[in-house]
N, C-alpha and C. Protein backbone atom coordinates (compact mmCIF):
# COMPACT_ATOMS: atom_id res chain seq x y z
N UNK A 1 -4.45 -2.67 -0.99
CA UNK A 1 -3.22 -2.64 -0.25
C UNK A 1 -2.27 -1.66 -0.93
N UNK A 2 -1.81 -0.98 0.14
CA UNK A 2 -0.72 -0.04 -0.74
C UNK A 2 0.91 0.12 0.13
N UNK A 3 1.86 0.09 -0.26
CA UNK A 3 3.21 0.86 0.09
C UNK A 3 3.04 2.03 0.92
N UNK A 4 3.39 2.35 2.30
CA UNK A 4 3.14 3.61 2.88
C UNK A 4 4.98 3.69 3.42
N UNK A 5 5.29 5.45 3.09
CA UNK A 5 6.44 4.92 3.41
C UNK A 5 6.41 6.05 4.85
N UNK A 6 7.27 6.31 5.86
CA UNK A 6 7.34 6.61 7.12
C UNK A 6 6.94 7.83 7.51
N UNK A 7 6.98 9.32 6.68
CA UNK A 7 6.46 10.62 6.42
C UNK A 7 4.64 10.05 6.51
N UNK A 8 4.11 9.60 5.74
CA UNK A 8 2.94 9.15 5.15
C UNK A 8 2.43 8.88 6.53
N UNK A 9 2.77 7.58 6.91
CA UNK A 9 2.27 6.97 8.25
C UNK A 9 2.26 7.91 9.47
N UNK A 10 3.08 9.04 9.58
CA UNK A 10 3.24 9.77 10.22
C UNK A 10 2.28 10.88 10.79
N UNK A 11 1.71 11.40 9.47
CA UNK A 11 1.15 12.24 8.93
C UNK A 11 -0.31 11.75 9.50
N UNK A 12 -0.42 10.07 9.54
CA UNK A 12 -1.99 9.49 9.80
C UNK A 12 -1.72 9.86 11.49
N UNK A 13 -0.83 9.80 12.42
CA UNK A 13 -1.04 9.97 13.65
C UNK A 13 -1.02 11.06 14.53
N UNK A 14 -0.46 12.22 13.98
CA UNK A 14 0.00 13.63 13.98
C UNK A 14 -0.46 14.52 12.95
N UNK A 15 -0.18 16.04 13.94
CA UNK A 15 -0.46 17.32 12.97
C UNK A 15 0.55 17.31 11.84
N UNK A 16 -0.17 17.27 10.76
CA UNK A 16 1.04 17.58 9.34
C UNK A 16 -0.20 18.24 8.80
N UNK A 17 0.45 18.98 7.94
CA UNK A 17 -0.33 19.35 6.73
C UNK A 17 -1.27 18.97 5.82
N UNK A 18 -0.44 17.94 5.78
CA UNK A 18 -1.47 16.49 4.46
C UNK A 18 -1.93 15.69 5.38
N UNK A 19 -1.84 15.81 6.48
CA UNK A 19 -3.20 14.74 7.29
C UNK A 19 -4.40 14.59 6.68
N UNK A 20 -5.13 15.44 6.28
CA UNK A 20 -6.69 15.00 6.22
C UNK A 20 -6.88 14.15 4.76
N UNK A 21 -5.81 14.56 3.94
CA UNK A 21 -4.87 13.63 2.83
C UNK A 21 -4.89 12.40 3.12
N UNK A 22 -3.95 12.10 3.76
CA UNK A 22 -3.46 10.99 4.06
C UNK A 22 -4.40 10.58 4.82
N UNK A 23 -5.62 10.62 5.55
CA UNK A 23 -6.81 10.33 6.21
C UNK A 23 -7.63 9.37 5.20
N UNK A 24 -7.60 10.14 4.02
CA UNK A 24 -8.60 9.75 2.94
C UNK A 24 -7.81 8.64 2.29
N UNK A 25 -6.77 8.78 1.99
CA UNK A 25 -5.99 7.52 1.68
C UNK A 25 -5.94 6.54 2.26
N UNK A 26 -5.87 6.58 3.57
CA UNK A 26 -5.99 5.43 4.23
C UNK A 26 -8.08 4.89 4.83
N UNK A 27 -8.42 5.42 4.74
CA UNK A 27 -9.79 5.72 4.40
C UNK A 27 -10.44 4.56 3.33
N UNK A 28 -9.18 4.95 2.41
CA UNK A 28 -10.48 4.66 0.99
C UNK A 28 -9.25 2.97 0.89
N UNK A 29 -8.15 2.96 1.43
CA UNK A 29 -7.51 1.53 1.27
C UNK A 29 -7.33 1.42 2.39
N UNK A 30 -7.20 1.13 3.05
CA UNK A 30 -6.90 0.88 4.83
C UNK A 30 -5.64 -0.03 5.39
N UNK A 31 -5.28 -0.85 3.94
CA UNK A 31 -4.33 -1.74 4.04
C UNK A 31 -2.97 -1.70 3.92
N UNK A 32 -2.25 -1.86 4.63
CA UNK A 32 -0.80 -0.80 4.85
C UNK A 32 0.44 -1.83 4.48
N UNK A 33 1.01 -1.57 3.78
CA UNK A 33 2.42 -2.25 3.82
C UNK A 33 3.80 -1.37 3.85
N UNK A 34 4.13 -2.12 4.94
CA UNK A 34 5.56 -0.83 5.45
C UNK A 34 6.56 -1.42 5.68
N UNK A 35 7.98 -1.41 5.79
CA UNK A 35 9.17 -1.79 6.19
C UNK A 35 9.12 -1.98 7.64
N UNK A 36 10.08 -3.14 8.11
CA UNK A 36 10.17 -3.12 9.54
C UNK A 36 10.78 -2.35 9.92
N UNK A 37 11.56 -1.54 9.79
CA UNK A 37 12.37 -0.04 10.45
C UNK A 37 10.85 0.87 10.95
N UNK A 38 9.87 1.08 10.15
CA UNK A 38 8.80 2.12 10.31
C UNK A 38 8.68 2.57 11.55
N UNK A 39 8.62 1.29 12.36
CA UNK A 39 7.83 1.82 13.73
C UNK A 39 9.52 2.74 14.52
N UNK A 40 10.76 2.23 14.37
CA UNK A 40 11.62 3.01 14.91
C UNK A 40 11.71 4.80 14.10
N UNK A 41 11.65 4.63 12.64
CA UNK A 41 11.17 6.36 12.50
C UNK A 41 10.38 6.61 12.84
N UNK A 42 9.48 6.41 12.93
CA UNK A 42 7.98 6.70 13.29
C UNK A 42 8.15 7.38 14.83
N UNK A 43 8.53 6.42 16.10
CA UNK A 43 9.25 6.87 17.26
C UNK A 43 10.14 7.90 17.42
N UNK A 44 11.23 7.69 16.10
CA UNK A 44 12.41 8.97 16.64
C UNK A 44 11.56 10.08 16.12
N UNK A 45 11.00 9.84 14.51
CA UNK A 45 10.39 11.61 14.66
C UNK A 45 9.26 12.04 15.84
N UNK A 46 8.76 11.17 16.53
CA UNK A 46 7.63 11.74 17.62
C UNK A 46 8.84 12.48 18.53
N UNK A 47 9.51 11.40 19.20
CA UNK A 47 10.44 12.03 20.00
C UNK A 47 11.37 13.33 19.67
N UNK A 48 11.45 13.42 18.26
CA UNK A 48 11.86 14.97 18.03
C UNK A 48 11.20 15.47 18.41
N UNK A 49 9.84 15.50 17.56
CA UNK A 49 8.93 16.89 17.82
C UNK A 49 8.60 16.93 18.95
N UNK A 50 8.85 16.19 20.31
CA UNK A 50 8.28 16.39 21.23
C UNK A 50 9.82 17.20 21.86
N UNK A 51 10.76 16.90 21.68
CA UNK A 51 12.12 17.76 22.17
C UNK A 51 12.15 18.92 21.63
N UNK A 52 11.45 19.32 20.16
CA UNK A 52 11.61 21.06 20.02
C UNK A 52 10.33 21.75 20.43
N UNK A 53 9.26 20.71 21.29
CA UNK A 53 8.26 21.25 21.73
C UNK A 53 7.10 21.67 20.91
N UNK A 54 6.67 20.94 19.47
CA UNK A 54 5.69 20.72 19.02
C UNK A 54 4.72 19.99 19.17
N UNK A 55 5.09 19.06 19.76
CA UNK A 55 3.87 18.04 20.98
C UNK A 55 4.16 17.82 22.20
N UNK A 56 3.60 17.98 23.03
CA UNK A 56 3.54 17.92 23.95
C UNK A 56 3.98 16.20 24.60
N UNK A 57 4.09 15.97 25.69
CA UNK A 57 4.52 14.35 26.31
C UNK A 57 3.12 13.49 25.77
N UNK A 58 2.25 14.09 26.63
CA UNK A 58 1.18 13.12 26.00
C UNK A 58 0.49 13.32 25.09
N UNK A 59 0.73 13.66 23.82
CA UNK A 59 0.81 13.92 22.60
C UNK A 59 1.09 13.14 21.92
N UNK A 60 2.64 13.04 22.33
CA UNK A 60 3.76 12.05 21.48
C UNK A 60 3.20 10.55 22.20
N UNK A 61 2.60 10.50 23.68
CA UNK A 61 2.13 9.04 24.23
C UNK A 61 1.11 8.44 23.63
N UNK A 62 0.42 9.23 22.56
CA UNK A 62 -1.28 9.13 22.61
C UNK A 62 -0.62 8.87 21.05
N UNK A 63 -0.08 9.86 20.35
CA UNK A 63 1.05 9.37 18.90
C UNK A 63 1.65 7.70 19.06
N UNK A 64 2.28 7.20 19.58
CA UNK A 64 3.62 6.18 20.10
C UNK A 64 2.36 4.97 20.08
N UNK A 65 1.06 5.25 20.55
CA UNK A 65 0.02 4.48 21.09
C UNK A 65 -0.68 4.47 19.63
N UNK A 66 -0.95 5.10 19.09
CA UNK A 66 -1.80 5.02 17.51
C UNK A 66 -0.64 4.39 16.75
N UNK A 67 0.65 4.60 16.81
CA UNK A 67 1.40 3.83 15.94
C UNK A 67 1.32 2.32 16.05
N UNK A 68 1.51 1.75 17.25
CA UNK A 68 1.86 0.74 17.59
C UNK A 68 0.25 0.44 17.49
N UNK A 69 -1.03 0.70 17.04
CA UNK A 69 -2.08 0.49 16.79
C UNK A 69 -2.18 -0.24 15.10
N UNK A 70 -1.34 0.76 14.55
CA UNK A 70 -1.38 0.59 13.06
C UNK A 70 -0.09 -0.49 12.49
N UNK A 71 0.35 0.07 13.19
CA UNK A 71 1.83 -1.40 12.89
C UNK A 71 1.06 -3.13 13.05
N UNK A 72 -0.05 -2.94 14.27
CA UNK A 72 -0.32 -4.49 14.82
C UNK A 72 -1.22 -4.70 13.48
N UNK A 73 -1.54 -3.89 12.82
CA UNK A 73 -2.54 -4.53 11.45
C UNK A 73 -1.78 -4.27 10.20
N UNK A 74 -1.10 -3.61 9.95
CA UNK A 74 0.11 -3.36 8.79
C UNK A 74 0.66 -4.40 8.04
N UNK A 75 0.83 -5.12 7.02
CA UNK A 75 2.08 -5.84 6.52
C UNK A 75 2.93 -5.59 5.97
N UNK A 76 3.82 -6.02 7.07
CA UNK A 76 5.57 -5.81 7.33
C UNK A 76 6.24 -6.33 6.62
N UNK A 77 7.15 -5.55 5.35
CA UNK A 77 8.16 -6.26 4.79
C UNK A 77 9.34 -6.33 5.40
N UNK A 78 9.86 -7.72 5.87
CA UNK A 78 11.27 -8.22 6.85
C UNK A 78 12.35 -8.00 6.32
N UNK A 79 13.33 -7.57 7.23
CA UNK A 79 14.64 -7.43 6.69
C UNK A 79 15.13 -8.75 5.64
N UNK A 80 15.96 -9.14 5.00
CA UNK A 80 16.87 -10.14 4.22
C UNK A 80 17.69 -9.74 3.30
N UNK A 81 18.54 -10.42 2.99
CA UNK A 81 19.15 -10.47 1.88
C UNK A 81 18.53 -9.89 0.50
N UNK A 82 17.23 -9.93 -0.03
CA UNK A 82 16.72 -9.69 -0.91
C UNK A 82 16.30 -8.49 -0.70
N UNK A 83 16.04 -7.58 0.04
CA UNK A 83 16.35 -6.46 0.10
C UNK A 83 17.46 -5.79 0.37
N UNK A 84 18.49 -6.17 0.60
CA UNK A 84 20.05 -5.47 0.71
C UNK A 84 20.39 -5.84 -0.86
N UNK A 85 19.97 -6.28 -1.64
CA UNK A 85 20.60 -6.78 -2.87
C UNK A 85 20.20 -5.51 -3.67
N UNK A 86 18.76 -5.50 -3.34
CA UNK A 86 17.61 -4.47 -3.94
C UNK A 86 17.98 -3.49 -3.76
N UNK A 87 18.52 -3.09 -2.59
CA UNK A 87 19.10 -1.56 -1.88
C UNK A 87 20.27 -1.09 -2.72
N UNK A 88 21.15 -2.15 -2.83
CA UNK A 88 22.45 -1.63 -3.60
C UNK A 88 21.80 -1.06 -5.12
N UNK A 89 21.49 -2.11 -5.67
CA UNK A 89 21.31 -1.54 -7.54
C UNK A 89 21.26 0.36 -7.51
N UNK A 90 20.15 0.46 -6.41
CA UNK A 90 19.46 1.84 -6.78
C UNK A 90 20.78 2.79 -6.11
N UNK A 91 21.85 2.53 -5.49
CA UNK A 91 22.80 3.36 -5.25
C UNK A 91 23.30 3.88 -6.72
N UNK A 92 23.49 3.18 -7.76
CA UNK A 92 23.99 3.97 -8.59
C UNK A 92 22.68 4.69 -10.19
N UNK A 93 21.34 4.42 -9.02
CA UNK A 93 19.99 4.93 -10.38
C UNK A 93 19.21 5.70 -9.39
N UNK A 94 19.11 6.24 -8.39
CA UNK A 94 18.95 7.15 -7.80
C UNK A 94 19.62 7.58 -6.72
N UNK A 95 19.55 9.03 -6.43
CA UNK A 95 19.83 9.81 -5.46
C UNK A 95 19.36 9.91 -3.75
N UNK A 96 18.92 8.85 -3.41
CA UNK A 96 18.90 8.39 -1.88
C UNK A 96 19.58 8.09 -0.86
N UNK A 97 18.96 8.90 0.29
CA UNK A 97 19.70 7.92 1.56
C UNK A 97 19.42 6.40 1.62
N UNK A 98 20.50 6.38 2.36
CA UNK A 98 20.56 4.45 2.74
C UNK A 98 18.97 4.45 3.07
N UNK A 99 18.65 4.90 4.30
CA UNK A 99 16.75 4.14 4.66
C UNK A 99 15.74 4.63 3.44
N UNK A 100 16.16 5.56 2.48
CA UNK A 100 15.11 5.65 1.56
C UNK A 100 15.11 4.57 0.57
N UNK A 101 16.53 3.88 0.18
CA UNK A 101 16.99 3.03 -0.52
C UNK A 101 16.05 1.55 -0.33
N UNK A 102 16.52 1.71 1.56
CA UNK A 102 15.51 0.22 1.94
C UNK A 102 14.37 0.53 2.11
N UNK A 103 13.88 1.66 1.95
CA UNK A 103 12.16 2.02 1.85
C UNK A 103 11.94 1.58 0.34
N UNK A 104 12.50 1.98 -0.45
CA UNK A 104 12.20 1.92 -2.02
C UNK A 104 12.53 0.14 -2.64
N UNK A 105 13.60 -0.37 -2.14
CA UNK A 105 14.04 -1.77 -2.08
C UNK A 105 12.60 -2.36 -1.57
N UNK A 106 12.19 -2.08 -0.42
CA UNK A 106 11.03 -2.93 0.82
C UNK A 106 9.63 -3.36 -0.35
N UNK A 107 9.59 -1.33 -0.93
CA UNK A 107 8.32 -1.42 -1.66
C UNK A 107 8.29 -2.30 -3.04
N UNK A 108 9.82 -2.23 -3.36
CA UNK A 108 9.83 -3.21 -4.68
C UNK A 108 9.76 -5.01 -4.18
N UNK A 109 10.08 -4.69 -3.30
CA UNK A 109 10.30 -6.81 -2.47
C UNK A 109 8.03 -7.04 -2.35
N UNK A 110 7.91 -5.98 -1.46
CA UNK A 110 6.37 -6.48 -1.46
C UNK A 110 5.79 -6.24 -3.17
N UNK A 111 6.13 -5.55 -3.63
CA UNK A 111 5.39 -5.60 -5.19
C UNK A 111 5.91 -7.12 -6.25
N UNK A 112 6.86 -7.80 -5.19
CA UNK A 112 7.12 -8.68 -6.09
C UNK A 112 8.36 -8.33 -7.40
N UNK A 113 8.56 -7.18 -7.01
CA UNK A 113 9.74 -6.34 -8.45
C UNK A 113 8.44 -5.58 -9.86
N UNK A 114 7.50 -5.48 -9.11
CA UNK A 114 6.45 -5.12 -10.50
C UNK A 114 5.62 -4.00 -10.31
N UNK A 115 5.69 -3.11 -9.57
CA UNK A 115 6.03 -1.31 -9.21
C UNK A 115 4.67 -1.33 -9.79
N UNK A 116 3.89 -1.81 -10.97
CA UNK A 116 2.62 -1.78 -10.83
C UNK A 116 1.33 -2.48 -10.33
N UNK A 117 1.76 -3.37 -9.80
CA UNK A 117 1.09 -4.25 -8.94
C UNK A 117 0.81 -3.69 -7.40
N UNK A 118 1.51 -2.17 -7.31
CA UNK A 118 1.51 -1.88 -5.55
C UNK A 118 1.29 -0.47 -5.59
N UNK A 119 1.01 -0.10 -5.07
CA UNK A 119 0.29 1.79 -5.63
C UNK A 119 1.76 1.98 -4.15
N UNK A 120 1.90 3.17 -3.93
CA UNK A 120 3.10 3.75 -2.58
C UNK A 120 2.33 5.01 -2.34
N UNK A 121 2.36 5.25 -1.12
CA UNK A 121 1.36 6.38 -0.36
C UNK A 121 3.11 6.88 0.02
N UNK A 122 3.58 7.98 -0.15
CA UNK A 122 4.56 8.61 0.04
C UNK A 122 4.41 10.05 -0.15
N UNK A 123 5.20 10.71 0.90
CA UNK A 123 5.45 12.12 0.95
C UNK A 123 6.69 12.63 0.79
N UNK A 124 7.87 11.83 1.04
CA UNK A 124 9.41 12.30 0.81
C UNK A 124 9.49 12.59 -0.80
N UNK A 125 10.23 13.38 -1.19
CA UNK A 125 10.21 14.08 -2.53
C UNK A 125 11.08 13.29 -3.19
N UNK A 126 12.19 13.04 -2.90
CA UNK A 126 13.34 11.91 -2.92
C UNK A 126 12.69 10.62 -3.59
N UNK A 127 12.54 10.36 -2.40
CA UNK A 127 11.95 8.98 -2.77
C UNK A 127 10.48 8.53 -3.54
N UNK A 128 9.85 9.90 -3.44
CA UNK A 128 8.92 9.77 -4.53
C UNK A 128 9.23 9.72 -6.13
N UNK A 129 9.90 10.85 -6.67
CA UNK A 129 10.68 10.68 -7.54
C UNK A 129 11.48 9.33 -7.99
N UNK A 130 11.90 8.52 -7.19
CA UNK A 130 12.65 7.60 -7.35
C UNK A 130 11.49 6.38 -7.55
N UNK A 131 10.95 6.28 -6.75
CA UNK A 131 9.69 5.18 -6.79
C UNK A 131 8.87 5.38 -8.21
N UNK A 132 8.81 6.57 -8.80
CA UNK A 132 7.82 6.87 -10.37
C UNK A 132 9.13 6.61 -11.31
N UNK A 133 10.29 6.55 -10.92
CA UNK A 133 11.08 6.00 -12.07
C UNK A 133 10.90 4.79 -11.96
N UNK A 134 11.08 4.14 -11.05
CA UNK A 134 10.62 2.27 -10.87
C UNK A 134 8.72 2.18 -11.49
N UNK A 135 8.60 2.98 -11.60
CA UNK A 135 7.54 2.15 -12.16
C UNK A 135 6.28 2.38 -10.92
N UNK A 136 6.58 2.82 -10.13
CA UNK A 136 5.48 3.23 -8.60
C UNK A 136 4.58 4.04 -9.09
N UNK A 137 2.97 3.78 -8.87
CA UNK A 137 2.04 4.81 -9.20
C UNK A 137 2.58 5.18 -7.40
N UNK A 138 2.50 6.80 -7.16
CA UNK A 138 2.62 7.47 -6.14
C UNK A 138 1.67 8.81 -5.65
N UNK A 139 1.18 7.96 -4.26
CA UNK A 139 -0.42 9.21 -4.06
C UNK A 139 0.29 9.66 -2.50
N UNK A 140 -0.38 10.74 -2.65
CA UNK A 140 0.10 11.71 -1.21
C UNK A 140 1.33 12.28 -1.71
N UNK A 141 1.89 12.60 -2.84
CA UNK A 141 3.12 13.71 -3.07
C UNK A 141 2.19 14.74 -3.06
């Protein structure tokens, strides 16, 4: 089981670069743990790329359809209190946006607070960086 954060997951349903990457990663662990926000980034970036015309409609339908494939087997870390608590600390120990905060908060709530107990499949640079100061082994940078 590993931490996948929303770039990552992305990357498994669409043309990116590190697809065949992130193929093998999910390949060789298959077991996904993601924040409940995921599936709404996951949506708005399809719906970008399909507004500056990098995918096509049914592209992004056949995308929207593999997500909601991988979300139904995924485990979802839920919004609470214990992650808004988690979210604040790292405002003043790293350099993140608010959703990288509750991406990095999410991955520390499913690790239990023990960053080596949970490997994180991540591609944001940000938040990779931030996750190897917590203590995150981090694959797919």
């Amino acid at each position: 089981m590993r931490y996948w954060d929303t770039p990552a997951i992305l990357a498994l349903i669409v043309d990116d670069p590190t697809r065949e990457k992130q193929l093998e990663q999910y390949e060789e662990n298959p077991q996904i743990v993601a924040w409940w926000a995921t599936p709404v980034e996951i949506a708005s970036a399809i719906a970008r790329r399909e507004r500056e015309g990098t995918v096509t409609a049914a592209d992004a339908d056949a995308a929207l359809k593999a997500a909601k494939g991988l979300a139904a087997a995924w485990h979802e870390v839920v919004p609470g209190d214990a992650i808004r608590r988690t979210a604040e600390r790292p405002l003043h120990v790293h350099v993140l946006r608010a959703a990288d905060r509750l991406q990095l908060s999410a991955a520390l709530i499913a690790a239990n607070h023990d960053p080596t107990m949970l490997d994180m499949v991540c591609l944001d640079s940000r938040l990779t960086a931030a996750a190897r100061r917590e203590g995150f082994n981090v694959i797919g940078s």
